[in-house]
C-alpha atoms as a PDB file:
ATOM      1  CA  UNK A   1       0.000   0.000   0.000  1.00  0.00           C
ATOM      2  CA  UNK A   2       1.883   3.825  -0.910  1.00  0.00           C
ATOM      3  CA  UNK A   3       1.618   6.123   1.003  1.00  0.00           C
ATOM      4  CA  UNK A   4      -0.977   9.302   0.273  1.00  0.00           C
ATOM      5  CA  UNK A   5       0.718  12.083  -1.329  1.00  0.00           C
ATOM      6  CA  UNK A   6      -0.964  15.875  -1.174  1.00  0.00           C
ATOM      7  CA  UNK A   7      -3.097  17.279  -3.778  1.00  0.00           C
ATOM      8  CA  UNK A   8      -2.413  20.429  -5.215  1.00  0.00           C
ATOM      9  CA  UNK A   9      -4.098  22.706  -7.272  1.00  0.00           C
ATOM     10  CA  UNK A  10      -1.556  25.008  -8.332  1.00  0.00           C
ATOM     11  CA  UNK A  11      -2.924  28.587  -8.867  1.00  0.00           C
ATOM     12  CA  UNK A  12      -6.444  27.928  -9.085  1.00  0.00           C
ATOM     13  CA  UNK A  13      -8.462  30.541 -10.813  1.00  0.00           C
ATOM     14  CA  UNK A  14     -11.642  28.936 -10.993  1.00  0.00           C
ATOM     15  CA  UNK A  15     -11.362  26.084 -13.315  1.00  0.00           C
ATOM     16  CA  UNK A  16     -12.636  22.381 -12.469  1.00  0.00           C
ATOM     17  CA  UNK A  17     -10.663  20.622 -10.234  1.00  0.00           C
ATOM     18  CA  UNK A  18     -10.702  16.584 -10.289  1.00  0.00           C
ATOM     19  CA  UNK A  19     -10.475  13.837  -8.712  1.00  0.00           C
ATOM     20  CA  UNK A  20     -10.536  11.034  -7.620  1.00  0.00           C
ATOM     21  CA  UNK A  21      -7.497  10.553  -5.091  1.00  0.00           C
ATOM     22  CA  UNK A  22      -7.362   7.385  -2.376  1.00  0.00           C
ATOM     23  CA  UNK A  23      -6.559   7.986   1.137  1.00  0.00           C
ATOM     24  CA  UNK A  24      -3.973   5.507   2.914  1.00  0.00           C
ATOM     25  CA  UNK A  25      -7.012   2.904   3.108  1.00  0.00           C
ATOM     26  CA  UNK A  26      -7.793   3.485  -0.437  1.00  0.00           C
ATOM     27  CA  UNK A  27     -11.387   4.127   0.339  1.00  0.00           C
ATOM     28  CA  UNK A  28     -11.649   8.179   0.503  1.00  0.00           C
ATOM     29  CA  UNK A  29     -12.501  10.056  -2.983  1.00  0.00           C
ATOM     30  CA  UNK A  30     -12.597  13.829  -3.022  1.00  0.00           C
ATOM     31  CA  UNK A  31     -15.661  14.999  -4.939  1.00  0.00           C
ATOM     32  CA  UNK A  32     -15.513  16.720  -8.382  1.00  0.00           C
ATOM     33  CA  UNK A  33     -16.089  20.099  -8.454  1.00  0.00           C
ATOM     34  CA  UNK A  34     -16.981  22.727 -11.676  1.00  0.00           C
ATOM     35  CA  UNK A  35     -15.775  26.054 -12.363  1.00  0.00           C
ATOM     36  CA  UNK A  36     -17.244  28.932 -11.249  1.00  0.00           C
ATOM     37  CA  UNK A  37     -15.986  29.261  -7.787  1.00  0.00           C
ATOM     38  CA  UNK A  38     -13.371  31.289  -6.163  1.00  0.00           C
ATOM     39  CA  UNK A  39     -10.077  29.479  -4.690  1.00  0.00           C
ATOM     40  CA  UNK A  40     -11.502  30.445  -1.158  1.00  0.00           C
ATOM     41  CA  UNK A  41     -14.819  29.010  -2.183  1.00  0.00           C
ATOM     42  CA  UNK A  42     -13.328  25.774  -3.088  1.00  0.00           C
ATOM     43  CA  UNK A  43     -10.813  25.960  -0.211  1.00  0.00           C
ATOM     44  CA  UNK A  44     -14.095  25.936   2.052  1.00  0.00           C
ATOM     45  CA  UNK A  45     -15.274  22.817  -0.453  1.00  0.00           C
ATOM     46  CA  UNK A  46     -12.004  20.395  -0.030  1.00  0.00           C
ATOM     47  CA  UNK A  47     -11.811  21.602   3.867  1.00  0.00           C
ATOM     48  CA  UNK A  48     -15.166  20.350   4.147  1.00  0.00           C
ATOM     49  CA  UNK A  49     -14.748  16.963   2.232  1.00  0.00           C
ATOM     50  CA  UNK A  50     -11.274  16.287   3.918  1.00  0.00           C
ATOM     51  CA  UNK A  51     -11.430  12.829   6.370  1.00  0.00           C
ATOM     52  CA  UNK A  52     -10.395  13.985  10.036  1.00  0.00           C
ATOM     53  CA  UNK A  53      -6.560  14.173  10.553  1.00  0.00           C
ATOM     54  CA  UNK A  54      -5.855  15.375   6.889  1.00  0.00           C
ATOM     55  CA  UNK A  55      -4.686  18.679   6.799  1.00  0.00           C
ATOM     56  CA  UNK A  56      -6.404  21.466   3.906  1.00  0.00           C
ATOM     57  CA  UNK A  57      -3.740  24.784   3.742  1.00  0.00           C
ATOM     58  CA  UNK A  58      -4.136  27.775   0.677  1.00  0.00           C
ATOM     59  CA  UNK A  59      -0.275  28.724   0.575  1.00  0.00           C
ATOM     60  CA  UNK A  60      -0.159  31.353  -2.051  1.00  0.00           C
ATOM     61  CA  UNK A  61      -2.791  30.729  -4.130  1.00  0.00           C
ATOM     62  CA  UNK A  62      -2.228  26.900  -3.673  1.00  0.00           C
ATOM     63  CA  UNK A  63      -4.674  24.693  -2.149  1.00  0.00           C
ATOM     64  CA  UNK A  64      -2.729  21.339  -0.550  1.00  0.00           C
ATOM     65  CA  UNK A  65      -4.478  18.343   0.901  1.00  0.00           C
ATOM     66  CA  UNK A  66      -2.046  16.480   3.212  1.00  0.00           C
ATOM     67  CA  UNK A  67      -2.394  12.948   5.021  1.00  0.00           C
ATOM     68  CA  UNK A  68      -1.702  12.857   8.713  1.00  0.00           C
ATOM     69  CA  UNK A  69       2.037  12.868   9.532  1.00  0.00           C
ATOM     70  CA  UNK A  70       4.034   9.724  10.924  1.00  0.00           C
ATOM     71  CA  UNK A  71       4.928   8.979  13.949  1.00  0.00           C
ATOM     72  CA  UNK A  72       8.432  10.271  13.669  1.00  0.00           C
ATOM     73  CA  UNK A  73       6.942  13.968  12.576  1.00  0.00           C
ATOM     74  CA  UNK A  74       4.978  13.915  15.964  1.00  0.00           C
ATOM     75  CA  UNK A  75       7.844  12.562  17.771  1.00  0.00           C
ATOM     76  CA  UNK A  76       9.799  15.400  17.297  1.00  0.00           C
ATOM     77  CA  UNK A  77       7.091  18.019  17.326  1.00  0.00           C
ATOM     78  CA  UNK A  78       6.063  16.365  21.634  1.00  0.00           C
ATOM     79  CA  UNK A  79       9.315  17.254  22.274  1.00  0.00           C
ATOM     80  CA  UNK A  80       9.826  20.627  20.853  1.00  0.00           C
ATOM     81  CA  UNK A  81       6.456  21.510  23.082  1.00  0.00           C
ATOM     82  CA  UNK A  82       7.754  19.582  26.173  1.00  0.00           C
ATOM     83  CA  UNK A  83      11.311  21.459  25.619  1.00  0.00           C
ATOM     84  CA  UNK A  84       9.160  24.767  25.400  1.00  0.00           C
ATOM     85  CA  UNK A  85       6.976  24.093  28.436  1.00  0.00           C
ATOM     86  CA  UNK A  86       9.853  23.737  30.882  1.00  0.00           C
ATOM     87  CA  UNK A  87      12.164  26.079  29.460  1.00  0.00           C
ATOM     88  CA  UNK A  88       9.813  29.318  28.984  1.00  0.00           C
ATOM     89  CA  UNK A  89      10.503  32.509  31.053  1.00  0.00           C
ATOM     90  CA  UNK A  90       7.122  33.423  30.606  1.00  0.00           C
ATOM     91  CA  UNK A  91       4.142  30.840  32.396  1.00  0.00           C
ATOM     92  CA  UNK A  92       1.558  32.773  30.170  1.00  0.00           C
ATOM     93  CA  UNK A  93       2.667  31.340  27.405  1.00  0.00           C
ATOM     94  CA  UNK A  94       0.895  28.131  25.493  1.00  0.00           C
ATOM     95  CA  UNK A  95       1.766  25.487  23.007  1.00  0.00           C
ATOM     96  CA  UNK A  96      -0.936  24.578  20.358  1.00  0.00           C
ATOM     97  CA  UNK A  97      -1.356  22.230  18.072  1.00  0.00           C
ATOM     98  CA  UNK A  98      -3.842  22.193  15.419  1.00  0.00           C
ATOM     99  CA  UNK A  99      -4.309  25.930  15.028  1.00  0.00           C
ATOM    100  CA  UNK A 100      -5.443  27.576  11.877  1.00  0.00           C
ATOM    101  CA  UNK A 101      -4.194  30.982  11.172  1.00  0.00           C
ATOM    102  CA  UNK A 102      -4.755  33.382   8.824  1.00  0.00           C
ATOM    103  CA  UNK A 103      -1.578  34.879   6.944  1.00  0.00           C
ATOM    104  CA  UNK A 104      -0.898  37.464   4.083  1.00  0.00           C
ATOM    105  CA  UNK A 105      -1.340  35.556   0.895  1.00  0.00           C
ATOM    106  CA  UNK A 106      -1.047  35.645  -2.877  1.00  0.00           C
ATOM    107  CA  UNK A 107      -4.942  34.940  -2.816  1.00  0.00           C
ATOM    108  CA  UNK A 108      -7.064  37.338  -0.036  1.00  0.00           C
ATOM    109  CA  UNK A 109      -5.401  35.226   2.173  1.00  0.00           C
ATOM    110  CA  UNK A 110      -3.838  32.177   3.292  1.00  0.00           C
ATOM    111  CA  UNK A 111      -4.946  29.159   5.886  1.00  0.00           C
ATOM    112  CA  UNK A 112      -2.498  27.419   7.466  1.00  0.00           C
ATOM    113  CA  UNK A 113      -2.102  24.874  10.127  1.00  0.00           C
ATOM    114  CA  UNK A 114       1.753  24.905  11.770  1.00  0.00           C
ATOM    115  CA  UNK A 115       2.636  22.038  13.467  1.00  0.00           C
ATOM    116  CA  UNK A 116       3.382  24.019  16.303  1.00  0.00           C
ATOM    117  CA  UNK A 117       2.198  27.678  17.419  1.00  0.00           C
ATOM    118  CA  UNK A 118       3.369  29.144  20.829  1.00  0.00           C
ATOM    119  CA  UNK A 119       1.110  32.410  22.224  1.00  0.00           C
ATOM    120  CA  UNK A 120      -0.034  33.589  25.424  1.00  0.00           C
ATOM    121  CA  UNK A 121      -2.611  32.493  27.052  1.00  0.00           C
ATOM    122  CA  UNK A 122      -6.414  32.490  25.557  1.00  0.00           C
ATOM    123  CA  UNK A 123      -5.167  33.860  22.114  1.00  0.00           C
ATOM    124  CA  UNK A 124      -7.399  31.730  20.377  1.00  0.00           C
ATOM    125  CA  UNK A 125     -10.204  31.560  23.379  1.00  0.00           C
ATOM    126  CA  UNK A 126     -12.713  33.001  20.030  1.00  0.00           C
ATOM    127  CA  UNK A 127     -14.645  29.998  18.445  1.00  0.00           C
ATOM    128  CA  UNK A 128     -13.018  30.902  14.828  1.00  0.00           C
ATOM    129  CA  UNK A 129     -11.479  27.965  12.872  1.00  0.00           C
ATOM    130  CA  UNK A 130      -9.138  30.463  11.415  1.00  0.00           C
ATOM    131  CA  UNK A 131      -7.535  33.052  13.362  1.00  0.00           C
ATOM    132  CA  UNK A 132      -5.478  35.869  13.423  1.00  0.00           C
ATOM    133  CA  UNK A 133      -1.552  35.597  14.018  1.00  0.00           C
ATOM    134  CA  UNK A 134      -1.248  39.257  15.698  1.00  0.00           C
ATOM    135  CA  UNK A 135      -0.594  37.281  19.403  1.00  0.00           C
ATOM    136  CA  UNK A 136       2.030  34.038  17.643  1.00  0.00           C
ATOM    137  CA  UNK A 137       5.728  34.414  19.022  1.00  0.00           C
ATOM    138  CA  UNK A 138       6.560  31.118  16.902  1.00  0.00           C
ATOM    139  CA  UNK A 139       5.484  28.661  14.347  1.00  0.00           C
ATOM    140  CA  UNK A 140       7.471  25.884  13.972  1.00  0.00           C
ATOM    141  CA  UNK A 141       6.847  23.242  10.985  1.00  0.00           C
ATOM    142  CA  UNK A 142       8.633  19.532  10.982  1.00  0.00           C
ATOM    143  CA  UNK A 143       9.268  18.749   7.227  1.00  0.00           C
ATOM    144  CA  UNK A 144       8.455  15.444   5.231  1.00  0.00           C
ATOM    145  CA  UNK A 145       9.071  14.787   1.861  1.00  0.00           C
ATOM    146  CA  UNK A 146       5.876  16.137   0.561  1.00  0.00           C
ATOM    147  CA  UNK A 147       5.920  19.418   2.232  1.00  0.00           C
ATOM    148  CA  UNK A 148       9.657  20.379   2.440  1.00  0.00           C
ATOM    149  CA  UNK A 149       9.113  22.640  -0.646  1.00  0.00           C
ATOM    150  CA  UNK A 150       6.824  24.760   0.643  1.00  0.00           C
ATOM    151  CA  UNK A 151       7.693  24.864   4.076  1.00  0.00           C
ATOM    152  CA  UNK A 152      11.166  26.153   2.928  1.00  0.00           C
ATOM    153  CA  UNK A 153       9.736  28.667   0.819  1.00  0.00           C
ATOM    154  CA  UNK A 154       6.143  29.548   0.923  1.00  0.00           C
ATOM    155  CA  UNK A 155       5.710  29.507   4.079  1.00  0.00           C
ATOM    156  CA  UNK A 156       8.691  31.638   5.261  1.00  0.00           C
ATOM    157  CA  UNK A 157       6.483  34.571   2.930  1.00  0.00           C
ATOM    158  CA  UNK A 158       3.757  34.358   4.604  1.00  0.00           C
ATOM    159  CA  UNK A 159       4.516  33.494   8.227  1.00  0.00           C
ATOM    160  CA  UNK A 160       6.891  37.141   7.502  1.00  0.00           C
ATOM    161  CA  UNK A 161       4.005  38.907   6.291  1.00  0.00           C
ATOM    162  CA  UNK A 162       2.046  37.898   9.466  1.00  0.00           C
ATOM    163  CA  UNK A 163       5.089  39.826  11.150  1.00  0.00           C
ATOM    164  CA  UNK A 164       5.562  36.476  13.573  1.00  0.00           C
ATOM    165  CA  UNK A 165       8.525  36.966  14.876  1.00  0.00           C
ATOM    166  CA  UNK A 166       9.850  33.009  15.114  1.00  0.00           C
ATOM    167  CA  UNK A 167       9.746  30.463  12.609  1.00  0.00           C
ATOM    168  CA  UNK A 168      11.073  27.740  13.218  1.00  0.00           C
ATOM    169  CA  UNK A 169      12.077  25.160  10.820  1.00  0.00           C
ATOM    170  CA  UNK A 170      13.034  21.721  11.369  1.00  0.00           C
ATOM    171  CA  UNK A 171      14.023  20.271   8.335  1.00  0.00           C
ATOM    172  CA  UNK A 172      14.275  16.177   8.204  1.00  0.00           C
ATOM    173  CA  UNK A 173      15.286  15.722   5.024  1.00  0.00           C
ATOM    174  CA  UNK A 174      18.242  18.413   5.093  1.00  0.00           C
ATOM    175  CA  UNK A 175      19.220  17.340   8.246  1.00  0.00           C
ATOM    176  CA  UNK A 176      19.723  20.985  10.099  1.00  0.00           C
ATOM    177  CA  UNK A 177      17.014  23.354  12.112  1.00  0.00           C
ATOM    178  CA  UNK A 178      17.177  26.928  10.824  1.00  0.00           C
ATOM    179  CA  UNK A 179      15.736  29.708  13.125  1.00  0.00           C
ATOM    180  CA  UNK A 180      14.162  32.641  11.092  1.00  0.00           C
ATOM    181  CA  UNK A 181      13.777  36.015  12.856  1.00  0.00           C
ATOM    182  CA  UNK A 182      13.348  39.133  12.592  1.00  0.00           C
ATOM    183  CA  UNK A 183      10.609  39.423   9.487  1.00  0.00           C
ATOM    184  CA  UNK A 184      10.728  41.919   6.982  1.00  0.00           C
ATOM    185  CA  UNK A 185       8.308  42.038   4.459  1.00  0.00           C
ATOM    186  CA  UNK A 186       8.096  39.039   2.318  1.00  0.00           C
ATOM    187  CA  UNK A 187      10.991  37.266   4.408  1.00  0.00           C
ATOM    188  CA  UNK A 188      12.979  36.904   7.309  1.00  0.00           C
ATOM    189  CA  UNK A 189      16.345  39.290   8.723  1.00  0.00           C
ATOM    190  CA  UNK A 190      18.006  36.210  10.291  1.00  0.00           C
ATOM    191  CA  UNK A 191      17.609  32.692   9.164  1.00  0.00           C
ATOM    192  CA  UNK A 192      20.897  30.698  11.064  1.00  0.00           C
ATOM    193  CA  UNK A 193      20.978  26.905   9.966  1.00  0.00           C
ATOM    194  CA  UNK A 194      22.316  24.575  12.975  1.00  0.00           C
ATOM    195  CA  UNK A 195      23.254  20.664  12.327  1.00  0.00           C
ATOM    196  CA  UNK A 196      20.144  18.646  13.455  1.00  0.00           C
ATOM    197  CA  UNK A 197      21.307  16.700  17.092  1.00  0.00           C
ATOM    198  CA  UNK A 198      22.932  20.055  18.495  1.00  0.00           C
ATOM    199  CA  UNK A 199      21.450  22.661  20.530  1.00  0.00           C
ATOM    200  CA  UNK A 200      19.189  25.978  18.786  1.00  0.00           C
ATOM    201  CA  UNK A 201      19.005  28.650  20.428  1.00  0.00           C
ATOM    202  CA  UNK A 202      15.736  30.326  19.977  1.00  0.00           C
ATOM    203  CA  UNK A 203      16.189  34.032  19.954  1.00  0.00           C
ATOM    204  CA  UNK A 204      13.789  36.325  22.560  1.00  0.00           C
ATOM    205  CA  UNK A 205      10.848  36.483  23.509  1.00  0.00           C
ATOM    206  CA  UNK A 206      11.363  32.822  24.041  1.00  0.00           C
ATOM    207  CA  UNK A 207      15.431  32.810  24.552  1.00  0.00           C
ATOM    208  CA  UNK A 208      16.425  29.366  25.593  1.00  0.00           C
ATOM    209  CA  UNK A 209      18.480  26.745  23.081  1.00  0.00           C
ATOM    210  CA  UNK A 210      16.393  24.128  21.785  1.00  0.00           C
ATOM    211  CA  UNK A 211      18.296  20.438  22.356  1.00  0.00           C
ATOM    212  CA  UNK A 212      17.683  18.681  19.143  1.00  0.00           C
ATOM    213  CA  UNK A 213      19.285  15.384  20.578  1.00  0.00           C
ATOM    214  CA  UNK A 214      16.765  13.243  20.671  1.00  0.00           C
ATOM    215  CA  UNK A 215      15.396  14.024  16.990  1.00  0.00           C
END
């Protein structure tokens, strides 16, 4: 049995967009849709059809369906939160998982969902299923090898944009973790690369290094 690979409908202006695509369990088919719709509309459509645990993102203009991560991905994303929640300064802050926020996008906007979002307390307390990044001090994002791409370039746009001022990057297939700070614009000041194993440090407001040991 393969594994699931994302769909993506690259700039999508309006035209029909097809399936059918299988799910790991080769049982889930995404229904066809006709033109005539925006790419939010049929953003709303594909979030809507999606089986629980997949993940529906717009990323500039892009509309990506992805499968639920292995067990490795979450590994490492449980201990970047556990790392976070004893090393903080500040006991407002939270870890989420899950979160959909809204960032500056080559469409009206994007949708994402980062594998990790620390804010303070209550930020998303609203009963929104997108929301707005104004109160994230970091995303961070574990790659695999279908979302590398755009998590290494896409991404870093519009998680700038959103003016957050950590992104953190944990790249798998690269082997390293680069810290982004700093955004300006479409992109980031300060984007170090460290060897994946080593210790980060995570610039302020969190300040602490990140022990990548056990990755």
């Amino acid at each position: 049995m393969g594994t699931a690979e994302p769909i993506i409908m690259p700039g999508y202006q309006g035209e029909a967009i097809h399936g059918p695509y299988d799910d790991p369990d080769g049982e889930y088919e995404l229904p066809h849709y006709t033109g005539g719709v925006s790419v939010e509309q049929a953003f709303e459509l594909f979030s809507a059809a999606a089986p629980e645990g997949w993940r529906v993102e717009l990323v500039e203009g892009e509309i990506y369906v992805v499968p639920p991560a292995n067990g490795e991905h979450e590994g490492i994303v449980s201990e970047v939160v556990e790392q976070v929640i004893a090393r903080r300064t500040d006991r407002t802050l939270r870890n989420y998982t899950g979160i959909g926020l809204n960032v500056p996008g080559a469409s009206e906007t994007g949708h994402v969902i980062p594998d990790l979002v620390v804010a303070p307390k209550g930020s998303f307390h609203d009963e929104e299923e997108w929301h707005a990044p104004s109160g994230v001090l970091l995303v961070a994002e574990v790659t695999s090898d279908s979302t590398a791409a755009r998590d290494r370039e896409k991404k870093i746009r519009g998680y700038a944009r959103a003016g957050i001022p950590i992104y953190l990057l944990i790249d798998r297939e690269e082997g390293e973790v680069v810290v982004y700070s700093e955004p300006s614009g479409d992109d980031y000041t300060k984007g170090p690369k460290h060897k994946l194993g080593l210790a980060v440090p995570l610039p302020a407001p969190l300040g602490f290094e990140l022990d990548t040991a056990e990755f």
